[in-house]
Every structure is written in structure tokens, then in C-alpha cells.
Protein backbone atom coordinates (compact mmCIF):
# COMPACT_ATOMS: atom_id res chain seq x y z
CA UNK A 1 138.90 56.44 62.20
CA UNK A 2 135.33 57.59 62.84
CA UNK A 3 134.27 60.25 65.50
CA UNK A 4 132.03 58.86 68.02
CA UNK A 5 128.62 60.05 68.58
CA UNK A 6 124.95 58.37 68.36
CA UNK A 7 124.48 58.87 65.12
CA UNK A 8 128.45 57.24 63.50
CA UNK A 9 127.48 54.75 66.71
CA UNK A 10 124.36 54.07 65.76
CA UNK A 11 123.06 54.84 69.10
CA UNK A 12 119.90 56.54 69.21
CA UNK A 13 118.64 57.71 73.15
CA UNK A 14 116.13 55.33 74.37
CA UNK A 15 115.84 56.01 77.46
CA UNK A 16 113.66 58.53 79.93
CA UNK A 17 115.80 60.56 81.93
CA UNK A 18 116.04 58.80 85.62
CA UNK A 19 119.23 60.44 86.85
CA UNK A 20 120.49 63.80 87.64
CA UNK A 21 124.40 63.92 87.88
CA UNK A 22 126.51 66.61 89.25
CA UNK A 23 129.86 66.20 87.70
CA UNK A 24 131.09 63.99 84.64
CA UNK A 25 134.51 63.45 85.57
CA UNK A 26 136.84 60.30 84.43
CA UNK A 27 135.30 58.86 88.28
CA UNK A 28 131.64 59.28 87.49
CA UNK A 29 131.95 57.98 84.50
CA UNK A 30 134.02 55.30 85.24
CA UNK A 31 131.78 54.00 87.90
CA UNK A 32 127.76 55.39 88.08
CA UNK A 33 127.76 55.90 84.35
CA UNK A 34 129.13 52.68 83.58
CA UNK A 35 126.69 51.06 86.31
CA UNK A 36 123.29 52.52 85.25
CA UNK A 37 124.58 51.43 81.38
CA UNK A 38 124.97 48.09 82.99
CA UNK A 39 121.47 47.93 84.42
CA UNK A 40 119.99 49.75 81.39
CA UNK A 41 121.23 46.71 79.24
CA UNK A 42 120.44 43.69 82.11
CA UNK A 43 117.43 44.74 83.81
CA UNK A 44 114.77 46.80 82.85
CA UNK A 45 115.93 49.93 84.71
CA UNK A 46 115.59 51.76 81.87
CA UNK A 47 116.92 55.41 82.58
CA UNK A 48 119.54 58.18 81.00
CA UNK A 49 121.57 60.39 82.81
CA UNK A 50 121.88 64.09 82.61
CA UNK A 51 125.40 65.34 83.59
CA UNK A 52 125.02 68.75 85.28
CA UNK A 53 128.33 70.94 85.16
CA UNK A 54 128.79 71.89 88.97
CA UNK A 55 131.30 74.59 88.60
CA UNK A 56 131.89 77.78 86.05
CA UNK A 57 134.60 76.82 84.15
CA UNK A 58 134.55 74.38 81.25
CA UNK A 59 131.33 73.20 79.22
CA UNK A 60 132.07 69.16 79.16
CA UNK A 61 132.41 69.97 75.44
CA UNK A 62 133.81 66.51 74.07
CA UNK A 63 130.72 64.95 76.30
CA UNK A 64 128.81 67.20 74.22
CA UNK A 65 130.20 66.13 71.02
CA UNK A 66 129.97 62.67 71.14
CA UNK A 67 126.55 63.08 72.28
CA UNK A 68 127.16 61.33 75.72
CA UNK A 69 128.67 58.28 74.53
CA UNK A 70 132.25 57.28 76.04
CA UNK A 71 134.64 53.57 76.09
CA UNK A 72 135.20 52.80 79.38
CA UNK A 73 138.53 50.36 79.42
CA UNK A 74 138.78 47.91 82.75
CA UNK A 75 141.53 46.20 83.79
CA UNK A 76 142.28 43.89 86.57
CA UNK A 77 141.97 40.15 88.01
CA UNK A 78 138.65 38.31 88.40
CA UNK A 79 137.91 35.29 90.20
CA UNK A 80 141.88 34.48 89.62
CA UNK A 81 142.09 35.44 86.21
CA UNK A 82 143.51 38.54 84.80
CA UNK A 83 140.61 40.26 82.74
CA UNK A 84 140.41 43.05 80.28
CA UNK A 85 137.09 44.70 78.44
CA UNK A 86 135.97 47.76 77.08
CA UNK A 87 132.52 48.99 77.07
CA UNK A 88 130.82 51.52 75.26
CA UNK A 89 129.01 53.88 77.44
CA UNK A 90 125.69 54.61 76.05
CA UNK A 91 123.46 55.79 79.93
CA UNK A 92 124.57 59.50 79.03
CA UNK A 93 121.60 61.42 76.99
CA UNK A 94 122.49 65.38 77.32
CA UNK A 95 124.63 67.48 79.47
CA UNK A 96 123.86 71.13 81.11
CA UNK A 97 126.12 73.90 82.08
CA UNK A 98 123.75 76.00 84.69
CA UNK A 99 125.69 79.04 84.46
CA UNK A 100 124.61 78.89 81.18
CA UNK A 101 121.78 77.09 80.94
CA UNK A 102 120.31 78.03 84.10
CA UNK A 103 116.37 77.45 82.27
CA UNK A 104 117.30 74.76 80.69
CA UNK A 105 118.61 73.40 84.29
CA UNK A 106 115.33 73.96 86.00
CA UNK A 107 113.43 72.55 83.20
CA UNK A 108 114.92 68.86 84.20
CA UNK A 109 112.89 69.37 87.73
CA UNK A 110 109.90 68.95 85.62
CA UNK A 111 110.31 65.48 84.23
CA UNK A 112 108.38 63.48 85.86
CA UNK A 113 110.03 60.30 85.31
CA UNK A 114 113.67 61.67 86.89
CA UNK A 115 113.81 60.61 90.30
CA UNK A 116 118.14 59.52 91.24
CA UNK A 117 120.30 62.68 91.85
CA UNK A 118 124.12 61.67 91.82
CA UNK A 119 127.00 63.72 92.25
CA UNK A 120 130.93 63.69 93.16
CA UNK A 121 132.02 67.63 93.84
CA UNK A 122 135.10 66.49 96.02
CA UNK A 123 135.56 66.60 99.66
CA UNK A 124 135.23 70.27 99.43
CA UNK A 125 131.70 70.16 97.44
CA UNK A 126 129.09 69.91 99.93
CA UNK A 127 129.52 73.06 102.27
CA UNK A 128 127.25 75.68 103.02
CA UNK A 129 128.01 79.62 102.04
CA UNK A 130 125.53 82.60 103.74
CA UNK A 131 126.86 84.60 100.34
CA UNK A 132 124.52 82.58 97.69
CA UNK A 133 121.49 84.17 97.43
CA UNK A 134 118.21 82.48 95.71
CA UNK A 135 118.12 85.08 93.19
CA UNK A 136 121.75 83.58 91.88
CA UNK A 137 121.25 81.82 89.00
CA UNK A 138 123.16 79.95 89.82
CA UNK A 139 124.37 80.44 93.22
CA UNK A 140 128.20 79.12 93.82
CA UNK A 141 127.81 76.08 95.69
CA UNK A 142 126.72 72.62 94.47
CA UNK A 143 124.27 72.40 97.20
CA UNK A 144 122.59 75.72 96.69
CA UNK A 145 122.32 74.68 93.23
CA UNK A 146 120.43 71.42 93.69
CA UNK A 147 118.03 73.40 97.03
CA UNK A 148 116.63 75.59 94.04
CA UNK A 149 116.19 72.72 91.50
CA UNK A 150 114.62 70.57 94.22
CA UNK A 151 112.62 74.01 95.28
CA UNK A 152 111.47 74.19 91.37
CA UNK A 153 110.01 70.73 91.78
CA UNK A 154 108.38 71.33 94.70
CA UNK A 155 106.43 73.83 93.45
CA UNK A 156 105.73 72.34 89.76
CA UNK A 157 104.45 69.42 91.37
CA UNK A 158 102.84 70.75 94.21
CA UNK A 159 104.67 68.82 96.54
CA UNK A 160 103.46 65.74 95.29
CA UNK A 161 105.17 63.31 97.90
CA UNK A 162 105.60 60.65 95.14
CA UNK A 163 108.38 63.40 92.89
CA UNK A 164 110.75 63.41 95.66
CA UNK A 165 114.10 61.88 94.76
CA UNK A 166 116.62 59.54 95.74
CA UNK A 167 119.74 61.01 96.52
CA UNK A 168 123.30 59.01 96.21
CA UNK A 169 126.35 61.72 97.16
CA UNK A 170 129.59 59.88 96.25
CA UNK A 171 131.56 62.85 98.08
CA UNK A 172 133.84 60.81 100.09
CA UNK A 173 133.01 62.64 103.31
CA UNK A 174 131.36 61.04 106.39
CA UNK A 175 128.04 60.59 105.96
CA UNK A 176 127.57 62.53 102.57
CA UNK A 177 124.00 61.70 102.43
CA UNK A 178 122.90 63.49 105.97
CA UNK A 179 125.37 66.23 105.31
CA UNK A 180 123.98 66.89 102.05
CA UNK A 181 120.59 67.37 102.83
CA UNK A 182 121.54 69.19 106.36
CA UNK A 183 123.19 71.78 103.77
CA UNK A 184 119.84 71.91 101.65
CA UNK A 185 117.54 72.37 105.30
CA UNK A 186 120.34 74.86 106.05
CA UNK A 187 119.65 76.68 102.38
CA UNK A 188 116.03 76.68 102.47
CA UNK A 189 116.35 78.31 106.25
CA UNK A 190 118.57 80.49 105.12
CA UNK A 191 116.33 81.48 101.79
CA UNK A 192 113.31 81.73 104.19
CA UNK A 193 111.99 79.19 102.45
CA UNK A 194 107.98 77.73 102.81
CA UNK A 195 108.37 74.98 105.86
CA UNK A 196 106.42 72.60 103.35
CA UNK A 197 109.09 72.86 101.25
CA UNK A 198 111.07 71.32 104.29
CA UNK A 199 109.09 68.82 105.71
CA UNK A 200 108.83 67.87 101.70
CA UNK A 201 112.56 67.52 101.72
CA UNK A 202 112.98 65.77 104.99
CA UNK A 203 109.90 63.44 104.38
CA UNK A 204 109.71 62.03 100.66
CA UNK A 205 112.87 62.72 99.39
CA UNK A 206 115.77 60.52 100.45
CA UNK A 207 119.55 61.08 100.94
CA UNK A 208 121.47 57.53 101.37
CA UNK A 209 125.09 57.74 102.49
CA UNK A 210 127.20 56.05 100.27
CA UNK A 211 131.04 54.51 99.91
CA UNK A 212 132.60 54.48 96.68
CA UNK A 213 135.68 52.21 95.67
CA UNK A 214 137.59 52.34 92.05
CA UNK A 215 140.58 53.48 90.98
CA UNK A 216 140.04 55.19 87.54
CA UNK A 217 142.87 56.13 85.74
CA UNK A 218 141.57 58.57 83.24
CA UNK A 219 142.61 58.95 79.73
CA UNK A 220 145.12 55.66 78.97
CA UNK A 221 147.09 57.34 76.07
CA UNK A 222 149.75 54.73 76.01
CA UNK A 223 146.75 52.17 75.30
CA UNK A 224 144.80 54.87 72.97
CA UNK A 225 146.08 53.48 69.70
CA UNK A 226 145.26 49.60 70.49
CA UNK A 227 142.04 50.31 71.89
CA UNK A 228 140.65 53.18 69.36
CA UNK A 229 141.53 50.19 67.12
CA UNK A 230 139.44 47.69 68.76
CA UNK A 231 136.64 49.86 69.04
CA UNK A 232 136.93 51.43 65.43
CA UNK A 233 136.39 55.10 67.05
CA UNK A 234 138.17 57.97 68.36
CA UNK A 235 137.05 58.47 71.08
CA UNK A 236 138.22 62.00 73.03
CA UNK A 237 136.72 60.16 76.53
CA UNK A 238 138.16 57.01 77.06
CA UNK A 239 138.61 56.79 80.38
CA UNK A 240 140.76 53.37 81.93
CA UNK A 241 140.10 52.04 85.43
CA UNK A 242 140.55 48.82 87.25
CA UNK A 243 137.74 45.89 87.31
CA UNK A 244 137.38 45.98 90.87
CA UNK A 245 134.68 48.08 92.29
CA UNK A 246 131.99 48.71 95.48
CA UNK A 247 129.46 50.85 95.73
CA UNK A 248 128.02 50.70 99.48
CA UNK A 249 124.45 52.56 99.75
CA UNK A 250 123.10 52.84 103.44
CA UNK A 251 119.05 53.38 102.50
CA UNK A 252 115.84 52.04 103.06
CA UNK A 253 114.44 48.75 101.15
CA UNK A 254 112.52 51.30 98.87
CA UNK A 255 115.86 52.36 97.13
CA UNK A 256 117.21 48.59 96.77
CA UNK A 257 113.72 47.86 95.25
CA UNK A 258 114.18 50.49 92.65
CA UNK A 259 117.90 50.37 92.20
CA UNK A 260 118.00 46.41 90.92
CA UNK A 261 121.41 45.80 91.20
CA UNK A 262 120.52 42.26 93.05
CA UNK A 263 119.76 41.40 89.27
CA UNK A 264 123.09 42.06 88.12
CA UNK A 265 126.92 40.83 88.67
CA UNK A 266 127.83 44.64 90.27
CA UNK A 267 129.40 44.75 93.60
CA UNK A 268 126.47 46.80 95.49
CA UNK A 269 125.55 46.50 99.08
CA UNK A 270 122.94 48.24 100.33
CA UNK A 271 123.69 48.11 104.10
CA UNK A 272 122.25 49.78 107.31
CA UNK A 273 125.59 51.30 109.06
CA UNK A 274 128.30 52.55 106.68
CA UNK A 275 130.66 53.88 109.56
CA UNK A 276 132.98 50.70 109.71
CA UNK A 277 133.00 49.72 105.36
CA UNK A 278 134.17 53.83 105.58
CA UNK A 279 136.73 54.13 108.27
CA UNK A 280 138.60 51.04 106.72
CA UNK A 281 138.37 52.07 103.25
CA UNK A 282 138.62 56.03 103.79
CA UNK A 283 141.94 55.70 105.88
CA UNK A 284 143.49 52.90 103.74
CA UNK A 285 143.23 53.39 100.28
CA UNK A 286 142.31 57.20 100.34
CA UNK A 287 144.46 57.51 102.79
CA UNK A 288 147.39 55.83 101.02
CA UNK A 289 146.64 58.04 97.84
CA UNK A 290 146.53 61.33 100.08
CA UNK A 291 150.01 60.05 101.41
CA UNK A 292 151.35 59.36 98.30
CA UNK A 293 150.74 61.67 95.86
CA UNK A 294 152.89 64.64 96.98
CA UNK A 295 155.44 62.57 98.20
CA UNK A 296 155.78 60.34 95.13
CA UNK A 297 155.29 63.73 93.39
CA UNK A 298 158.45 65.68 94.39
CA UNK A 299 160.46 62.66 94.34
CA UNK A 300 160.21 63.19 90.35
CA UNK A 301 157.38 60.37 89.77
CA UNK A 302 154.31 60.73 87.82
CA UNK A 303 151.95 57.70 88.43
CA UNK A 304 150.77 55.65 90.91
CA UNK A 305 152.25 52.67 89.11
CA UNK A 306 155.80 54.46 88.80
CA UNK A 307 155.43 55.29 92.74
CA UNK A 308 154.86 51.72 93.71
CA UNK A 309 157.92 50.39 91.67
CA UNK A 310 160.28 53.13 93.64
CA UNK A 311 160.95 51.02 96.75
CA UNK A 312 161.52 54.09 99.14
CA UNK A 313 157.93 55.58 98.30
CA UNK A 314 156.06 52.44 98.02
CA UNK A 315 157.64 51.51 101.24
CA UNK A 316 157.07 54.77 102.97
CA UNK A 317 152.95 54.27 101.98
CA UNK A 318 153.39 50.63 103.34
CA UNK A 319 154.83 51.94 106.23
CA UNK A 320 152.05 54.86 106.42
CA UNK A 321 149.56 52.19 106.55
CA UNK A 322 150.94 49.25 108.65
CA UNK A 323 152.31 51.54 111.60
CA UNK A 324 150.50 54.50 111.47
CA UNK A 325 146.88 54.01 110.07
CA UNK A 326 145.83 50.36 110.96
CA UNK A 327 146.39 51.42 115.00
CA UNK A 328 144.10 53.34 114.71
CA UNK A 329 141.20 50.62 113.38
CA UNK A 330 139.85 49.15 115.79
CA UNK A 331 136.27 47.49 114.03
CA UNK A 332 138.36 45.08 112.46
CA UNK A 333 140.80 41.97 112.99
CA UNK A 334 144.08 42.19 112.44
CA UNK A 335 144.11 39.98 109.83
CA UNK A 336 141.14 41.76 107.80
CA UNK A 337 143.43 45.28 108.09
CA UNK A 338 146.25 43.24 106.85
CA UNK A 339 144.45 41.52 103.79
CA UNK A 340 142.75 44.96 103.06
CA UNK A 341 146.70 46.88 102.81
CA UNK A 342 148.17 44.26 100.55
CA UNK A 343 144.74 44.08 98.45
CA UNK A 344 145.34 48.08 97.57
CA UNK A 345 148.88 47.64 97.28
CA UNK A 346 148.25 45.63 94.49
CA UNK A 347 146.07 47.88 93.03
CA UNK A 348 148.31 50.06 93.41
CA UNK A 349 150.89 47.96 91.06
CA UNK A 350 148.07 47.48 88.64
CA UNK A 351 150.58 47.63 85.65
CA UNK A 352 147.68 48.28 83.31
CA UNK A 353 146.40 51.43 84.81
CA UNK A 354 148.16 54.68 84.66
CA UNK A 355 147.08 57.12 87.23
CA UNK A 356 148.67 59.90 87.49
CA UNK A 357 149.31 61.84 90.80
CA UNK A 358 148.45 65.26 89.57
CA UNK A 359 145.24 63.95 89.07
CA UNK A 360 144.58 62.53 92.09
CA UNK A 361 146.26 66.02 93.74
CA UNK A 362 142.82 67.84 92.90
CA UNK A 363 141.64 69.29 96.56
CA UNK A 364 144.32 67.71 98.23
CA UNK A 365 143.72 70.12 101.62
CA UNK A 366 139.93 68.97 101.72
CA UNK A 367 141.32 65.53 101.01
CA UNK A 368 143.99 65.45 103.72
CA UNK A 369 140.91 66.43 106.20
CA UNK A 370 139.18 63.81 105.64
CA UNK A 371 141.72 61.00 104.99
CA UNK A 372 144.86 61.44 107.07
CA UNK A 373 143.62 63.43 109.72
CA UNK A 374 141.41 61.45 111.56
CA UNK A 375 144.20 58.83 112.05
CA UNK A 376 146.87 61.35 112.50
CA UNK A 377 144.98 62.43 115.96
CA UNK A 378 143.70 59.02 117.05
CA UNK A 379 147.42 57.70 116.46
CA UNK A 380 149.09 60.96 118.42
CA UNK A 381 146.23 60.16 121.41
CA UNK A 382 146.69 56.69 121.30
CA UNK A 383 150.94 56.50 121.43
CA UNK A 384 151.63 59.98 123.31
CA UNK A 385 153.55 61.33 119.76
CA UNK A 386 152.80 62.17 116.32
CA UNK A 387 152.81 59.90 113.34
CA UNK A 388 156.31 61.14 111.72
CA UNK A 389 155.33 59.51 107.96
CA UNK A 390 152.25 61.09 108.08
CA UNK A 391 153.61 64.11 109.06
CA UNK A 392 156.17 63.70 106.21
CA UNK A 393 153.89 63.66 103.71
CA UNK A 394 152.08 66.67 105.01
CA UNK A 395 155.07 68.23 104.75
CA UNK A 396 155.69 67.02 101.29
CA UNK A 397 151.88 67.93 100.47
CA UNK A 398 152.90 72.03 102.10
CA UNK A 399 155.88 71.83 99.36
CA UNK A 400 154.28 71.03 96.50
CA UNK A 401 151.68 73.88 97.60
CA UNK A 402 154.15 76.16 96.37
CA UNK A 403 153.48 75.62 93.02
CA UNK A 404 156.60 74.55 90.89
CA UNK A 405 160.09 72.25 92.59
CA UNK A 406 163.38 72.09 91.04
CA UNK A 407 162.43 74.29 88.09
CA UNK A 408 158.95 72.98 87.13
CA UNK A 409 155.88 74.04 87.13
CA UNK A 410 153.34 71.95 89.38
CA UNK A 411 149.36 72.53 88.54
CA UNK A 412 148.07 72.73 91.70
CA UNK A 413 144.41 72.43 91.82
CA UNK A 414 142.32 73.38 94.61
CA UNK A 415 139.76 75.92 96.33
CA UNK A 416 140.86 80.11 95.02
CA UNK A 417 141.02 80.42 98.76
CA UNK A 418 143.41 77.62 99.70
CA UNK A 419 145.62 78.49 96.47
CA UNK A 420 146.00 82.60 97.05
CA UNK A 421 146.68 81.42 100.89
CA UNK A 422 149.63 79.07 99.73
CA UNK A 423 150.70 81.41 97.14
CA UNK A 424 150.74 84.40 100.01
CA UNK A 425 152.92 82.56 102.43
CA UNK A 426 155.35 81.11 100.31
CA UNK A 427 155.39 84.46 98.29
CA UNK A 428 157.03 86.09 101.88
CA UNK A 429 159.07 83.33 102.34
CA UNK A 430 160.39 83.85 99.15
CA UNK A 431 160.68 87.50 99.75
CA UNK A 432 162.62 86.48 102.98
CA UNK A 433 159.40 88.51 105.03
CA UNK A 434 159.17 85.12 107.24
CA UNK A 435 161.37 81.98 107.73
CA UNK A 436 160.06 78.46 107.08
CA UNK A 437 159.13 78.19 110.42
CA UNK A 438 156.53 80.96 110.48
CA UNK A 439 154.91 79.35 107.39
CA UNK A 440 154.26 76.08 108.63
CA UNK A 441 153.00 77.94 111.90
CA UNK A 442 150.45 79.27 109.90
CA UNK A 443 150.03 76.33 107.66
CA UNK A 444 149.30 74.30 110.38
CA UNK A 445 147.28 76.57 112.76
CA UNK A 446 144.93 77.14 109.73
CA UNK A 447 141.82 74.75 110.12
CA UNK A 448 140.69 75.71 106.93
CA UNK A 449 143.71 74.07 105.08
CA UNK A 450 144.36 71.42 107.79
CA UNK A 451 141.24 70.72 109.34
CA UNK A 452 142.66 72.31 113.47
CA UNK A 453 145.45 73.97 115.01
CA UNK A 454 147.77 71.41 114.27
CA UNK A 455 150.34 73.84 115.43
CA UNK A 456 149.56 72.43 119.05
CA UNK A 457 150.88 69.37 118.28
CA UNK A 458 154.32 69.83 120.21
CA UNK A 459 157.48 69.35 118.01
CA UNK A 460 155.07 69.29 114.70
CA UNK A 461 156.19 73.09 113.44
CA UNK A 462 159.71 72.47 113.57
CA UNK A 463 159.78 69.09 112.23
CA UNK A 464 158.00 70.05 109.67
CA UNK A 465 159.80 73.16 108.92
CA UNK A 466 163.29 70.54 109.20
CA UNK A 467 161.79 68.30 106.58
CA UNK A 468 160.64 71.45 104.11
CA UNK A 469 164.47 72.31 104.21
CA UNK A 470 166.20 68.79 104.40
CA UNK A 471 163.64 68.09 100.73
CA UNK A 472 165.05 71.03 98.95
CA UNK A 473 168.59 70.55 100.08
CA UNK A 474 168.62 66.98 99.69
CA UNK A 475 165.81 65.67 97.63
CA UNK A 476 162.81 63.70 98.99
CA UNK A 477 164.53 59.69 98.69
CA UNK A 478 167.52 60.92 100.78
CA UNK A 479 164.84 62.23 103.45
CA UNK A 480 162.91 59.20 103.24
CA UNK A 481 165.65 56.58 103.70
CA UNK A 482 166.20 58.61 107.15
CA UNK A 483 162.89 58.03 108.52
């Protein structure tokens, strides 16, 4: 079997860089890699990608070694008929690691032709910290990171209003575009920063909300044989995902002019409100995912598909969705909430795609902010008590916070911050220094892991606390068939 890269592919880079990407996750790739590939091959678009590393750890190396090239494998039902393709990945032409490369980072601001920034960080990405300085290189947070390359362009270009950039956040976080270039205003303030290089920001560069939608799997390794045989490569990257996808881009006709996805068969919108396309899609299939995963989790499942055959959990996200999330829509008909909860139970039952939880876990505080929250307070307001499922799986998501359950190990990954805070409270449970009860006190009263004082809530704490004790002593399908 050959190794994949250009030159065993046969795929030299043709392209000018265009795009900018922070991250190069299965998501990324699954979706804006596999979208500008699709316009680089039907239009004449005619960009690369570089992936920028956003945090310290890890170099992207099998990226690296196959010289950006990747299979992406989709799966799912078109126009009534189940489809299945893979698709070599070629929009990829180099990769930098900025804590290493920090030159070779700032160098990029110089091309003249690169003019799309992209990136996917998480919910907990695009923040703001007073402790990066502009003498970092690089400073911790994404968006300190991209203030000094867009500062570097700035000033190579003299603030040439036509090398401003089009920015596309895929953070799933309200309005991603105006937060993200609030936090670069906020950087460049902070930084003391020329006001030209402001104005420059606010005026010719522009930051478009956006609203993502695919499920990507990641790496299908019960498929990997089959397909490395179709494709007659190994290829380290394969990454599987379902055929369905949206991309919604609030922006000005400028970006849809330059973006010609009208030219293609990809599901893009570019719209001028994205508040309603978000609050269904956030709450419901996020939302679903957010409810699932540590419930599914400790009840000794691994993948979404698994989850969705187990009729308690599958019914307790149905039930998370018709009773306690669609209340709380109110831009939509019943009907259209209805039609949108089976649609993503069914891609949830996708039996080709194998998602597995702990992947999906990644920042699952951040992602319980911004998915479950919202509804969990308009629901309380709306019916005078808490939504219990909800509340269940927050419970369930406090649990497997701890870090292992009935013997085994669970890889939590989130923020240092949120993990030495979990690992200090249940450490003094543990130690018998506070009861169950004083943990979820300060699990819930801490907006930093649960977005308020939830702890106001009356009756949260100790039902919480009851369902913490009933999963260990009972296991999580006994506690569910009692809700």
C-alpha cells in the first residue's frame, strides 16, 4: 500500500494561498477543506489553505507528512437515495505550528494573494486574556494570535484597504464573527495599538457570522481496510462524515461575490440574520450531542450510533428535545421543530458513521454554555421549574468530570482550569473533606464551568447531588427509566 503525499499522489500544489485556517481537526477538514477543494476543482476559485496550529501541543505531523493531502469518506441519503463517495483532499498546501514557527507564521501576512481567515478553536476559543502580551510570540489565545498577524499586515502593506481579509469563525458561539473581531479591537486597545490599525480592522476587513452543520465522525477504522483499498493509499487522515451539510454565512454581497459557491452543488446560504438558522440548530442538534454524550457515556456506550440503538438514551435525547428544548423555540412552527428533531435523529442512526462520544466530549463545560443553557433558563422561566432531563445530563456531564467510572479511565478534555477545578472538588469528596452536596454547590455556583449561579435554581443542588449518588449506586439506565 503506498503512503500518501503529493509526490506517490501525483499532486503537485497549484494553487496561491487564499486561506488562513486556525485548526485542522477531523471538522475542518471534513467540511471547509473539503469545500474550498470543491470550488478549487468547479470554479475558478483557485486557492490553498494554510492550517495554523492554534494551541502548543502537537505539530499536525501526519498533515505534515502527507503533504496536506487527506480522503474524506461521506455517507448518507441524497435526494432519496443512499449515497457513498470518497474524495481526495488536495486544498491543503503547508501547515504552521506558531509556537514554533512564529516567523514563518508572520511571513503568511505578507502574501498578497491570502485574503479568507477560517478557524474552529471550540466554544472556549475566542475569549479575551489581559495576560498575553504583544511581545508573546505567540501569545496564548487564538485571538491574540491572529490581532498580531493581522497587525503584521497592516503594517507590511501600509494599511492598504484592499489586504484586509474576510473572516469566517466556525466557533459555534453566537455571533462568532462580531465577537471575534470585538476580541481583536479589545487586543489592539489593550496593546495600545495605532487607532489606524483599528479603524483598518473595523473598516476593510470583514468578520461574517457563520452556522456550521456536519456530523464528522473522524477516523472510520472499521471501514479503513475497504476504503485504503479503494483508494490504493494509506492514508493516516481519513476522516468519515455524513453527506449532509450547511454552511450559513451572514456577510455582505462582496463575500458571496468572491466565495462562488452559487456555482457549485454546496449547501451555502449567505443570509442577512443568522439568529433564528442558530437558535434552531444550536439547541437541537448541539444540544442533543451536549445531552448525550455523558449520559450515553457512563451508561457504558461509545458512539453516537451505539447511543441511539439503546432505547433508554435515545429516548431520554428525544425526550430532551421534544419537552424540554422545542418550548423554548418560538421562530418556528411546530411542525418545522418537529421535522428538524426526527431529521437529526436520523443522523444520529446514521449506521455508516461512527462517532464516538469522547470525541465529541472535547470542552464539554464551554459546550454546555452555549447549547443547553440557554434553553435550560428559558424553559425554567417559561414553566415555573427546571428541565429535570436536562438537568440529568448535567449531572451525568459533573460525573464523568471526575475522570474515570466503574474502574476506567475517562480522557477528559477541556480548559487546565476547568480540569484542576473538577479534579480539586472531587479530590475532597473523595477524601471525605465535603459531601456530594457541597460539590455540586460549587459546581453549579461556578459561572465559569456552568455559565451562572445555577445554584439559585431552587431544588437543582440536591437533585443533582440525588442523581450523582442514585448513578453510582445504581447505574445510569436504572436512573433513566425513573425519570
Amino acid at each position: 500500500m503506498k503512503i500518501l503525499d503529493r509526490t506517490t499522489a501525483n499532486k503537485p500544489i497549484t494553487h496561491p494561498v487564499k486561506v488562513l485556517q486556525f485548526g485542522g481537526g477531523n471538522f475542518l477538514r471534513a467540511f471547509c477543506d473539503w469545500m474550498f477543494d470543491v470550488l478549487n476543482k468547479t470554479t475558478d476559485f483557485n486557492g490553498s489553505v494554510v492550517v495554523v496550529k492554534p494551541t502548543e501541543r502537537g505539530d499536525y505531523t501526519a498533515l505534515r507528512a502527507q503533504d496536506g493531502l487527506f480522503h474524506v469518506a461521506l455517507d448518507g441519503v441524497r435526494n432519496g437515495a443512499l449515497v457513498s463517495e470518497v474524495t481526495l483532499v488536495e486544498s491543503v498546501s503547508d501547515v504552521i505550528q506558531p509556537y514554533t514557527e512564529w516567523d514563518k507564521y508572520l511571513q503568511l501576512a505578507e502574501q498578497p494573494e491570502l485574503r479568507f481567515i477560517v478557524s474552529n478553536t471550540t466554544e472556549a476559543g475566542i475569549k479575551f486574556s489581559e495576560n498575553d502580551k504583544q511581545t508573546d510570540f505567540p501569545p496564548h489565545e487564538f485571538p491574540a494570535k491572529l490581532t498580531l498577524w493581522l497587525y503584521h499586515r497592516f503594517n507590511f502593506f501600509n494599511g492598504a484597504v484592499d489586504k484586509g481579509c474576510i473572516l469566517l469563525p466556525c466557533e459555534l458561539i453566537e455571533n462568532n464573527g462580531e465577537a471575534l473581531k470585538s476580541t481583536i479591537l479589545q487586543y489592539s486597545e489593550h496593546w495600545k495599538l495605532e487607532k489606524e490599525f483599528s479603524t483598518w480592522i473595523e473598516k476593510y476587513n470583514y468578520f461574517c457570522s457563520t452556522l456550521v452543520d456536519r456530523i464528522v465522525s473522524g477516523f472510520p477504522e472499521d471501514r479503513k481496510e475497504a476504503i485504503e483499498k479503494q483508494i490504493g493509499f494509506k492514508d493516516e487522515l481519513l476522516v468519515a462524515g455524513e453527506d449532509y451539510h450547511s454552511w450559513v454565512i451572514k456577510a455582505p454581497s462582496l463575500v458571496k461575490a468572491e466565495l462562488p459557491f452559487a456555482q457549485t452543488n454546496l449547501n451555502v446560504q449567505f443570509v442577512d440574520d443568522l439568529s433564528a438558522y442558530r437558535e434552531m440548530k444550536v439547541r437541537i442538534l448541539n444540544g442533543a450531542h451536549t445531552s448525550l454524550v455523558p449520559v450515553g457515556y457512563l451508561a457504558g456506550l461509545r458512539t453516537v450510533k451505539e447511543s441511539m440503538d439503546d432505547t433508554a438514551v435515545c429516548n431520554h435525547v428525544m425526550q430532551v428535545l421534544s419537552t424540554e428544548i422545542k418550548p423554548t423555540l418560538n421562530n418556528f412552527s411546530t411542525a418545522e421543530i418537529d421535522a428538524f428533531i426526527n431529521a437529526v435523529i436520523d443522523r444520529f442512526k446514521n449506521p455508516t458513521l461512527k462517532h464516538f462520544l469522547i470525541a465529541i466530549s472535547l470542552n464539554s463545560t464551554s459546550k454546555f454554555q452555549a447549547r443547553l443553557l440557554p434553553a435550560f433558563i428559558e424553559y425554567t422561566q417559561l414553566k415555573g421549574v427546571f428541565p429535570k432531563r436536562i438537568a440529568f445530563s448535567l449531572a451525568c456531564m459533573i460525573r464523568f468530570y471526575k475522570g474515570d467510572f466503574k474502574g476506567d479511565k475517562i480522557a477528559v478534555n477541556d480548559d487546565v482550569k476547568v480540569l484542576d477545578f473538577f479534579s480539586q472538588e472531587w479530590g475532597k469528596v473523595t477524601k471525605e473533606e465535603q459531601t456530594i452536596d457541597d460539590l455540586v454547590q460549587n459546581v453549579l455556583s461556578n459561572s465559569a464551568i456552568v455559565g451562572t449561579d445555577l445554584s439559585q435554581y431552587p431544588g437543582l443542588v440536591k437533585y443533582i447531588s440525588e442523581v450523582l449518588l442514585a448513578i453510582d449506586k445504581k447505574g445510569v439506565k436504572v436512573c433513566l427509566s425513573t425519570l
